[in-house]
Protein backbone atom coordinates (compact mmCIF):
# COMPACT_ATOMS: atom_id res chain seq x y z
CA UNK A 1 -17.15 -28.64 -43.74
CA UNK A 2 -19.72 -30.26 -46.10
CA UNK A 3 -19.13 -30.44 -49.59
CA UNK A 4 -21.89 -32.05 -52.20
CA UNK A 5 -20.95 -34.15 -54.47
CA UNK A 6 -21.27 -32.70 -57.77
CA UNK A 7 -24.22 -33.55 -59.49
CA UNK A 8 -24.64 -37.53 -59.82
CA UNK A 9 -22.62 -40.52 -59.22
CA UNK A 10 -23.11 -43.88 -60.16
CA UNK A 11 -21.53 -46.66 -58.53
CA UNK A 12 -22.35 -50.85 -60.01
CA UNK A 13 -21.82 -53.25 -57.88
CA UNK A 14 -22.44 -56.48 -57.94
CA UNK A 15 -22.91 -59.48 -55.24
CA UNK A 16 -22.76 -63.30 -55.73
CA UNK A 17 -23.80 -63.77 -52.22
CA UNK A 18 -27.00 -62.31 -51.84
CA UNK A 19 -29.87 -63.76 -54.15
CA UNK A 20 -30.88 -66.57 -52.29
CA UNK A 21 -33.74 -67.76 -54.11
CA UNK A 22 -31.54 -68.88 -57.14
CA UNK A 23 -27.85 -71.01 -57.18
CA UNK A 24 -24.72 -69.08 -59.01
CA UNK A 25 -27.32 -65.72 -59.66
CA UNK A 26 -25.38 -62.33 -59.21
CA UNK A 27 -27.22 -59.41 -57.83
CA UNK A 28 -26.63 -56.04 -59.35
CA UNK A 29 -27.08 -52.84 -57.73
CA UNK A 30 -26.65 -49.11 -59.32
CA UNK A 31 -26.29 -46.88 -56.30
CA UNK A 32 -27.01 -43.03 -57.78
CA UNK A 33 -25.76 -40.44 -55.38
CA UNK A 34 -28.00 -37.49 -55.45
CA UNK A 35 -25.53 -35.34 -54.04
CA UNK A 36 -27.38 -33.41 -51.31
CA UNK A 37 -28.04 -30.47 -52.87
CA UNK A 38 -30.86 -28.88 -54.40
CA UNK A 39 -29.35 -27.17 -57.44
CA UNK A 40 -29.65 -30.71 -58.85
CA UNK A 41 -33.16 -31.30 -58.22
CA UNK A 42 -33.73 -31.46 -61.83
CA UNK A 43 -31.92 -34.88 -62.65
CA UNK A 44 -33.85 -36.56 -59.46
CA UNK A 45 -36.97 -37.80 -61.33
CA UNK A 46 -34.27 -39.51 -63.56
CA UNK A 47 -32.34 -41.14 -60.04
CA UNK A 48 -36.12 -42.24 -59.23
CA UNK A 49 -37.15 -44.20 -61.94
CA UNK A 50 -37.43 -47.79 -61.46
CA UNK A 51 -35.55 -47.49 -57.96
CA UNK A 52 -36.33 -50.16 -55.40
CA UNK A 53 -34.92 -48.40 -52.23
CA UNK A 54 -33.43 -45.71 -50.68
CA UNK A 55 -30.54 -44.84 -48.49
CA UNK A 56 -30.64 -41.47 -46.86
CA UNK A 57 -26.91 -40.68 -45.09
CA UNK A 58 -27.22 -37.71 -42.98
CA UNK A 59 -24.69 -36.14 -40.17
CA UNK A 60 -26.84 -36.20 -36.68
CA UNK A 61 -24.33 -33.74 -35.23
CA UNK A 62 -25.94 -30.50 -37.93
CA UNK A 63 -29.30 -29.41 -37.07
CA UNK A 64 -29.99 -28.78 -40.52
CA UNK A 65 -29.91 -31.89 -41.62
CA UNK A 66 -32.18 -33.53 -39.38
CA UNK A 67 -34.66 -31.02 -41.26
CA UNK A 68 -33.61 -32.18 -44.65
CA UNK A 69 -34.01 -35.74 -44.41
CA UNK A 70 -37.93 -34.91 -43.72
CA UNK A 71 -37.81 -33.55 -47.61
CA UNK A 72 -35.37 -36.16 -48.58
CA UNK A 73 -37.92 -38.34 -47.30
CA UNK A 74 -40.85 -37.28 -48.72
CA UNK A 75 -39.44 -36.95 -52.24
CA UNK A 76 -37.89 -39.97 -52.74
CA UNK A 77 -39.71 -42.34 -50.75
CA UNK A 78 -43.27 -40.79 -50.29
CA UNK A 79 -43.72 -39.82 -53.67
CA UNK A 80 -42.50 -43.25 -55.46
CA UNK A 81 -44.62 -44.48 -53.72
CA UNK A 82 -41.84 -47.03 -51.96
CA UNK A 83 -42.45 -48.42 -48.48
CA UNK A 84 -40.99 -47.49 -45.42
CA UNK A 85 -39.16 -51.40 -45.36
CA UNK A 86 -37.55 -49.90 -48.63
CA UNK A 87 -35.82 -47.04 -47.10
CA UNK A 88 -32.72 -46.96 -44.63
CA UNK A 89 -31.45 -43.79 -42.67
CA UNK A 90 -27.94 -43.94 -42.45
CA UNK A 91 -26.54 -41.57 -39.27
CA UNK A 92 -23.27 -40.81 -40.06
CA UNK A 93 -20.78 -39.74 -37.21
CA UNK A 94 -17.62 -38.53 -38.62
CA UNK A 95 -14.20 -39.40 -37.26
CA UNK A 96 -13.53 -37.77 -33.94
CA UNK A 97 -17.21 -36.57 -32.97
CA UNK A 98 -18.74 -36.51 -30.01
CA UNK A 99 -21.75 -37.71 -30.94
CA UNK A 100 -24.48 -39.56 -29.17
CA UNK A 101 -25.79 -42.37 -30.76
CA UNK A 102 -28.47 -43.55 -28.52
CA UNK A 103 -30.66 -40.10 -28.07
CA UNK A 104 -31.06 -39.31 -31.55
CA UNK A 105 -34.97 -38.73 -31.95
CA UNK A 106 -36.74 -38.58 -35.32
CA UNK A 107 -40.21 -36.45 -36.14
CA UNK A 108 -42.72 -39.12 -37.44
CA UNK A 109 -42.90 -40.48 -39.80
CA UNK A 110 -38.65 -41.06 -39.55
CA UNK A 111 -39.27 -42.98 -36.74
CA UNK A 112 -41.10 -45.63 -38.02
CA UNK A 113 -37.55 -46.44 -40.33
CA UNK A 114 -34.73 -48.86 -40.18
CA UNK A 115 -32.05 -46.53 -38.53
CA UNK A 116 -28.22 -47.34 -38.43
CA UNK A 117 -25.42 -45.21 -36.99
CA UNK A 118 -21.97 -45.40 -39.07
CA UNK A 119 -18.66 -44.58 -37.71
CA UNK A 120 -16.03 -45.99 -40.64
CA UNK A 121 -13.93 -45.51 -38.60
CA UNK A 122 -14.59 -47.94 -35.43
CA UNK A 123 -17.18 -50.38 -37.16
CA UNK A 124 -16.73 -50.34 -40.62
CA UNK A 125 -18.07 -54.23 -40.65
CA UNK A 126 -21.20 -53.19 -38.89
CA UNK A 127 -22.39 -50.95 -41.42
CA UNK A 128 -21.35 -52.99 -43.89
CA UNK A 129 -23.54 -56.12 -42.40
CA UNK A 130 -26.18 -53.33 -41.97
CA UNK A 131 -26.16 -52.70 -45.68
CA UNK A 132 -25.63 -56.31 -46.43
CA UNK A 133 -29.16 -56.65 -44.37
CA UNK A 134 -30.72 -53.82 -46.26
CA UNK A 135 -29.81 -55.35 -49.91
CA UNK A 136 -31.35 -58.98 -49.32
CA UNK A 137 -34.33 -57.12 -47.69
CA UNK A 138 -34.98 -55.35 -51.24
CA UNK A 139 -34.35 -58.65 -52.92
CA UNK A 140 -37.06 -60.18 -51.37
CA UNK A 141 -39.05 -57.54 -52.16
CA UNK A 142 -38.47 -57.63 -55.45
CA UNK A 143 -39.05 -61.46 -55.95
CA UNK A 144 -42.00 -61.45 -53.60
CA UNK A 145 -43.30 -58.82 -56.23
CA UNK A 146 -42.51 -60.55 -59.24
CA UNK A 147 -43.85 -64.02 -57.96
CA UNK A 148 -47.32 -62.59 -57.31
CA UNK A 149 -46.92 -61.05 -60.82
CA UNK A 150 -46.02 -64.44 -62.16
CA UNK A 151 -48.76 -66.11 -60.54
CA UNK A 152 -51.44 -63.22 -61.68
CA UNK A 153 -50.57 -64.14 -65.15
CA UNK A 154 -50.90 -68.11 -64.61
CA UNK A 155 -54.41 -67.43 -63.21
């Protein structure tokens, strides 16, 4: 059975390996779990602010969920405003299930999003690629961003 986390959870990490644009530069992430539940709507404005992406982790197998992600969706992404390069959907298959992989179908506009099946299980260095993918696609972003600020500035 499911079980939220309760209320929010911060994990820093932090990757040597990723920032291409700049020799010896460390990349540092804060990955706020919002916990999947409601009840805690309150702090999400606070897990919002200043956020460059978002990862929504969902189980494909519950019905429910597959409704959810629509809101998770539209509050957290929509609303930012972020784009749709900025968000990941993480399907989650837990140990054991029977799960199909290949005939999940998303409403629009869920479709139009990076999508990546996890099993930790079997391909625990997929997902982690997948993720690894994900992070130096927000990096670029983010410098893209900041070197057309830069160069607003200048001119």
């Amino acid at each position: 059975s499911y079980s939220p986390t309760q209320g929010v959870r911060i994990l820093e990490y932090e990757n040597p390996n990723l920032n291409g644009n700049s020799k010896g530069a460390v990349c540092r992430f804060e990955l706020w779990d919002c916990s999947g539940d409601q009840k805690f709507e309150t702090c999400w404005p606070a897990l919002m602010k200043d956020s460059h992406g978002v990862i929504i982790i969902f189980n494909p197998e519950l019905p429910s969920h597959l409704k959810e992600i629509e809101m998770w969706y539209s509050c957290f992404v929509q609303q930012q405003p972020l784009l749709n390069s900025q968000c990941l959907l993480v399907a989650h298959h837990k140990p054991g299930s029977a799960g199909d992989a290949e005939n999940l179908s998303l409403a629009y506009p869920l479709n139009k999003l990076k999508l990546i099946h996890s099993n930790l299980e079997e391909d625990p260095e997929d997902v982690r690629m997948e993720l690894m993918k994900y992070f130096k696609s927000i990096i670029t972003l983010i410098n893209e961003s900041r070197e057309r600020e830069e160069m607003s500035i200048i001119s």
